[in-house]
Protein backbone atom coordinates (compact mmCIF):
# COMPACT_ATOMS: atom_id res chain seq x y z
CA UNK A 1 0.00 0.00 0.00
CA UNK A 2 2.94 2.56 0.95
CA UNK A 3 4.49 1.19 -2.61
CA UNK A 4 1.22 2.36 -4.81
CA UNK A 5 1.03 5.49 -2.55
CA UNK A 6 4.18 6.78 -3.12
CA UNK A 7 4.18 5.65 -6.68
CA UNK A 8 1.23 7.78 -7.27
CA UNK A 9 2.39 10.97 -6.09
CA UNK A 10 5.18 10.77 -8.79
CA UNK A 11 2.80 10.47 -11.20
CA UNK A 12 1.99 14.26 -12.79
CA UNK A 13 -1.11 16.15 -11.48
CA UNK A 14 -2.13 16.10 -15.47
CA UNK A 15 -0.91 12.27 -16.13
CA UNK A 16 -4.51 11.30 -16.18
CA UNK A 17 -5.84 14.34 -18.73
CA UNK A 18 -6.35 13.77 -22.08
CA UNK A 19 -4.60 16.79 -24.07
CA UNK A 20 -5.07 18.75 -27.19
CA UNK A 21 -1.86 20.25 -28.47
CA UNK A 22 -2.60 23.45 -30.56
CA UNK A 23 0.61 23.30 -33.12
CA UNK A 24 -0.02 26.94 -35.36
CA UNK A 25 1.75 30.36 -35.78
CA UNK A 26 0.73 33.87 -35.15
CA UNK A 27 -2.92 33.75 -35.35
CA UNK A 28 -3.15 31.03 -32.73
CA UNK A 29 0.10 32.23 -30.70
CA UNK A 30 -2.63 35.60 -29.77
CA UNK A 31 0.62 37.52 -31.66
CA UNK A 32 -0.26 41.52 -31.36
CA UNK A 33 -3.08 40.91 -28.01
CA UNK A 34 -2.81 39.49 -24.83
CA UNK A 35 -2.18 35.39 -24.53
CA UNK A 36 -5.46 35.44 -22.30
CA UNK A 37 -7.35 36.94 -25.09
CA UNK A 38 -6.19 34.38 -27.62
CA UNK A 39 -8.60 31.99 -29.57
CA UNK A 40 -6.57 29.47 -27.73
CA UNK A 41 -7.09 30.50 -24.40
CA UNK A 42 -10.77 30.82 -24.85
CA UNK A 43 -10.66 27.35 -25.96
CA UNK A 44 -9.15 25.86 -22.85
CA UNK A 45 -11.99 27.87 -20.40
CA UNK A 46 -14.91 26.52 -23.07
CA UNK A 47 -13.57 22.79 -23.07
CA UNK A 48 -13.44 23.60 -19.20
CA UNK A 49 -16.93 25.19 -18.91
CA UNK A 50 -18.39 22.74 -20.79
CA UNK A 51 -17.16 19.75 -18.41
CA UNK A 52 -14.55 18.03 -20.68
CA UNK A 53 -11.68 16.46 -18.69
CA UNK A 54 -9.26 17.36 -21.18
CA UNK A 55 -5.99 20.04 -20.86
CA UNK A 56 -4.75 22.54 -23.70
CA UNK A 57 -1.44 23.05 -24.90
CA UNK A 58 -0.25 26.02 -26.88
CA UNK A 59 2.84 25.20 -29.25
CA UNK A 60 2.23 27.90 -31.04
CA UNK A 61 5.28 30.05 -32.82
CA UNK A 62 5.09 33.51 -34.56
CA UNK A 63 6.50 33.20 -37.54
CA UNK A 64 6.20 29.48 -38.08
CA UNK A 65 6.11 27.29 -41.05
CA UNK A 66 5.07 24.01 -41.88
CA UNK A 67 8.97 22.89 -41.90
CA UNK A 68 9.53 24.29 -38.16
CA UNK A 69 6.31 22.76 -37.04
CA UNK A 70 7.58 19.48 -38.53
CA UNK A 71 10.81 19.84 -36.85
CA UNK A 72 9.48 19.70 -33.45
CA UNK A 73 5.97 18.08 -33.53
CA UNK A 74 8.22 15.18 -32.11
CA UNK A 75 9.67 16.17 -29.00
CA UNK A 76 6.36 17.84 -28.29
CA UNK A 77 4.42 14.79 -28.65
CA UNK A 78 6.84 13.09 -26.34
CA UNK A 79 6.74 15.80 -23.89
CA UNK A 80 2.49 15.95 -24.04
CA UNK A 81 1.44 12.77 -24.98
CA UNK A 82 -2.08 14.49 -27.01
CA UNK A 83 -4.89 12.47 -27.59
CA UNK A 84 -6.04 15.59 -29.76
CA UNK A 85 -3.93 17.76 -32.13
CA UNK A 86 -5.08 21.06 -33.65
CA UNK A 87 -2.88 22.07 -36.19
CA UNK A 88 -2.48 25.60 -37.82
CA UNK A 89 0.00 25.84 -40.14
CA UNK A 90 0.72 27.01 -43.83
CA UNK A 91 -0.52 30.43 -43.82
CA UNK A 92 3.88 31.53 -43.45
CA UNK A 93 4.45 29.23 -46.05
CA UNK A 94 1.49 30.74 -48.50
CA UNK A 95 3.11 34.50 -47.60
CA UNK A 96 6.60 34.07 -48.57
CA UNK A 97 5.38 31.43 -51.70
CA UNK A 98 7.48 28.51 -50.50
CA UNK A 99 7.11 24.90 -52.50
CA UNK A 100 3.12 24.05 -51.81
CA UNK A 101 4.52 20.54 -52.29
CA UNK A 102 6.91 20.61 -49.32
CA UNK A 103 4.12 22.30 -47.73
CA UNK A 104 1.68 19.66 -48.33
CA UNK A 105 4.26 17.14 -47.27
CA UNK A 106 4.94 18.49 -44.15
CA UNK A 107 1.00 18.53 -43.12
CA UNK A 108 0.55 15.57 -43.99
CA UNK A 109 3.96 14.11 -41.66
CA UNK A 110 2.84 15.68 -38.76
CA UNK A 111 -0.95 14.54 -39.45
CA UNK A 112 0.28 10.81 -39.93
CA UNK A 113 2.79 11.17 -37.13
CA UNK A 114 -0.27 12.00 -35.03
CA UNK A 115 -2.63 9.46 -36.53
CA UNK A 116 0.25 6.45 -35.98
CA UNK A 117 -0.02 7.19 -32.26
CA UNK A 118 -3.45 7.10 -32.20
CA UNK A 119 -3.95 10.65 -31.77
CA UNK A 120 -6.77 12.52 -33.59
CA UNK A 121 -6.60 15.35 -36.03
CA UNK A 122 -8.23 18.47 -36.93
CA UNK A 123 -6.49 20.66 -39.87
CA UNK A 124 -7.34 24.74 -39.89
CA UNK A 125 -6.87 25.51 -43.11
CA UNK A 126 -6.07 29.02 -44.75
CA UNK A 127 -6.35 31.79 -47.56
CA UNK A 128 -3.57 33.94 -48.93
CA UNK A 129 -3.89 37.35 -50.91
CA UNK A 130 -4.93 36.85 -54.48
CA UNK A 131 -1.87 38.97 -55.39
CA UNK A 132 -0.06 35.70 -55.15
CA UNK A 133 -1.74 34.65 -58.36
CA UNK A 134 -4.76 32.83 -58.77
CA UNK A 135 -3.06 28.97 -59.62
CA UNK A 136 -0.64 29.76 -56.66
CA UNK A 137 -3.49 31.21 -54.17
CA UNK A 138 -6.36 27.97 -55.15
CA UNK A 139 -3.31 25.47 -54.94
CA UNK A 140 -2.59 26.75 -51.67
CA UNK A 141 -5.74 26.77 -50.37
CA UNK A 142 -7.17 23.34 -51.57
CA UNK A 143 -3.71 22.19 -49.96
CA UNK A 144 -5.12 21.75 -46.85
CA UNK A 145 -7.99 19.84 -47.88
CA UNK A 146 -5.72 17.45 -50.06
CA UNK A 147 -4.21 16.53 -46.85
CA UNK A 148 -6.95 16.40 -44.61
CA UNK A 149 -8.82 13.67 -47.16
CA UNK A 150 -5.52 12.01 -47.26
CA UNK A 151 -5.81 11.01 -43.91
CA UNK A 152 -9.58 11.59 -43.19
CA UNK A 153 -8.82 14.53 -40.73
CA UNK A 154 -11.13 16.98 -39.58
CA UNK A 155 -10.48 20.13 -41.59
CA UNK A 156 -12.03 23.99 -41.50
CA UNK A 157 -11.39 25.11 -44.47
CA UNK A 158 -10.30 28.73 -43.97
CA UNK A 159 -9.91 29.47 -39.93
CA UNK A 160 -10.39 33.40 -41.01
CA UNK A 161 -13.89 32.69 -42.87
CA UNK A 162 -15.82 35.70 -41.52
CA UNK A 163 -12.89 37.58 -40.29
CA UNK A 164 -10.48 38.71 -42.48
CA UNK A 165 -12.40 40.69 -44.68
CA UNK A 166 -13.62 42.49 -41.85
CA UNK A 167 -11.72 45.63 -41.11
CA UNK A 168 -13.01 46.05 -37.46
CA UNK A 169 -11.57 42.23 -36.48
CA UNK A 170 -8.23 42.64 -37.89
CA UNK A 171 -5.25 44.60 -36.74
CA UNK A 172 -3.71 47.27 -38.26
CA UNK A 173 -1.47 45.07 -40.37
CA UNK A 174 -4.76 43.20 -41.77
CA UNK A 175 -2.85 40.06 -41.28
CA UNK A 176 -3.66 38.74 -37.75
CA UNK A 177 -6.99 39.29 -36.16
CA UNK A 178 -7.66 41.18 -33.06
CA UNK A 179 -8.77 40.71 -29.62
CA UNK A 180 -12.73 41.38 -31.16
CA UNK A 181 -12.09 38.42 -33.73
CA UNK A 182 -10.82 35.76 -30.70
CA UNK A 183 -14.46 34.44 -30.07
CA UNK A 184 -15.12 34.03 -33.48
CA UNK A 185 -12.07 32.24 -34.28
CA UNK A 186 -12.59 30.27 -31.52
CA UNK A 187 -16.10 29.33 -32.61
CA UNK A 188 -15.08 28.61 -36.03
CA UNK A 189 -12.24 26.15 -34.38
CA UNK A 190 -14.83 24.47 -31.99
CA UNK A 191 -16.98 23.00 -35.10
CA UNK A 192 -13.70 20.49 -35.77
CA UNK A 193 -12.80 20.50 -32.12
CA UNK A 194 -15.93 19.24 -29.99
CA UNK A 195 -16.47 16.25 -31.82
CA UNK A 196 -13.34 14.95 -31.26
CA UNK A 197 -13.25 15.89 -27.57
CA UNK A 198 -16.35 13.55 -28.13
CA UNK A 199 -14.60 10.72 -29.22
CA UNK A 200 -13.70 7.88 -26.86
């Protein structure tokens, strides 16, 4: 009995929580507004609210790119263990008009990655500027669903429907959305996310 007791106090407070790891860049690191106003953020109090058991990490990096994320989404699945990964990336790659091929085949290693631990995904997809060409800007954008179908992941198909035409939810750079826009976001997020909180 002393064995099991002292055995269970080294086992983490969170051991026992399912996680979702939230792997993305700027818009889901809350770059430009405060980390409590972030979609993210908002996510962990509604999963809480709403009686879920399950914990939220932020990975996020400003400035990230489908290549970083696939860089690291393996120590940070070692280090969180997710039952649930949220990942939004692409939208770095899309501005600078890297290889959508190498962008496509980075989703889809950290979606498989995911899936071969029996983890379960959910894609946020994205939208560039049409300025980027119309072949280049549709290519980029059906990316995301290439991948999702690929390995039947949940997918939204652009994370900023609703928002990033709107002046008033968008910072001054009319990149990354505001504090106004987190709700939103996080609403638009929650249609992939729920049912897989849902999922035994």
């Amino acid at each position: 009995m002393l064995l099991l007791i002292v055995c269970s106090a080294l086992v983490p407070a969170h051991a026992a929580q399912p996680t979702v790891l939230v792997v993305g860049d700027s818009i889901s690191a809350a770059y430009g507004i405060a980390e409590a106003e972030g979609w993210v953020e908002l996510l962990r109090q509604r999963i809480t609210a709403a009686g879920y058991p399950h914990r939220v990490i932020n990975a996020s990096i400003t400035g990230d790119t489908t290549s970083g994320g696939r860089a690291r989404i393996g120590a940070a699945f070692s280090k969180h263990q997710p039952a649930i990964l949220v990942l939004e990336l692409g939208g770095n790659d899309g501005l600078r008009g890297l290889s959508l091929k190498k962008m496509r085949n980075n989703l889809s290693a950290m979606v498989k990655h995911c899936k071969d631990l029996h983890c379960r995904a959910a894609l946020l997809g994205m939208r560039i500027p049409d300025n980027y060409g119309r072949h280049y800007t549709e290519r980029f954008y059906r990316s995301f669903e290439t991948v999702a179908n690929q390995h039947n992941a949940a997918l939204v198909p652009f994370f900023l429907q609703g928002v990033a035409t709107e002046p008033t939810l968008m910072q001054a750079d009319q990149i990354h959305p505001n504090a106004l826009a987190q709700q939103k976001l996080l609403d638009t997020a929650w249609t992939v996310i729920k049912p897989l909180l849902q999922t035994p």
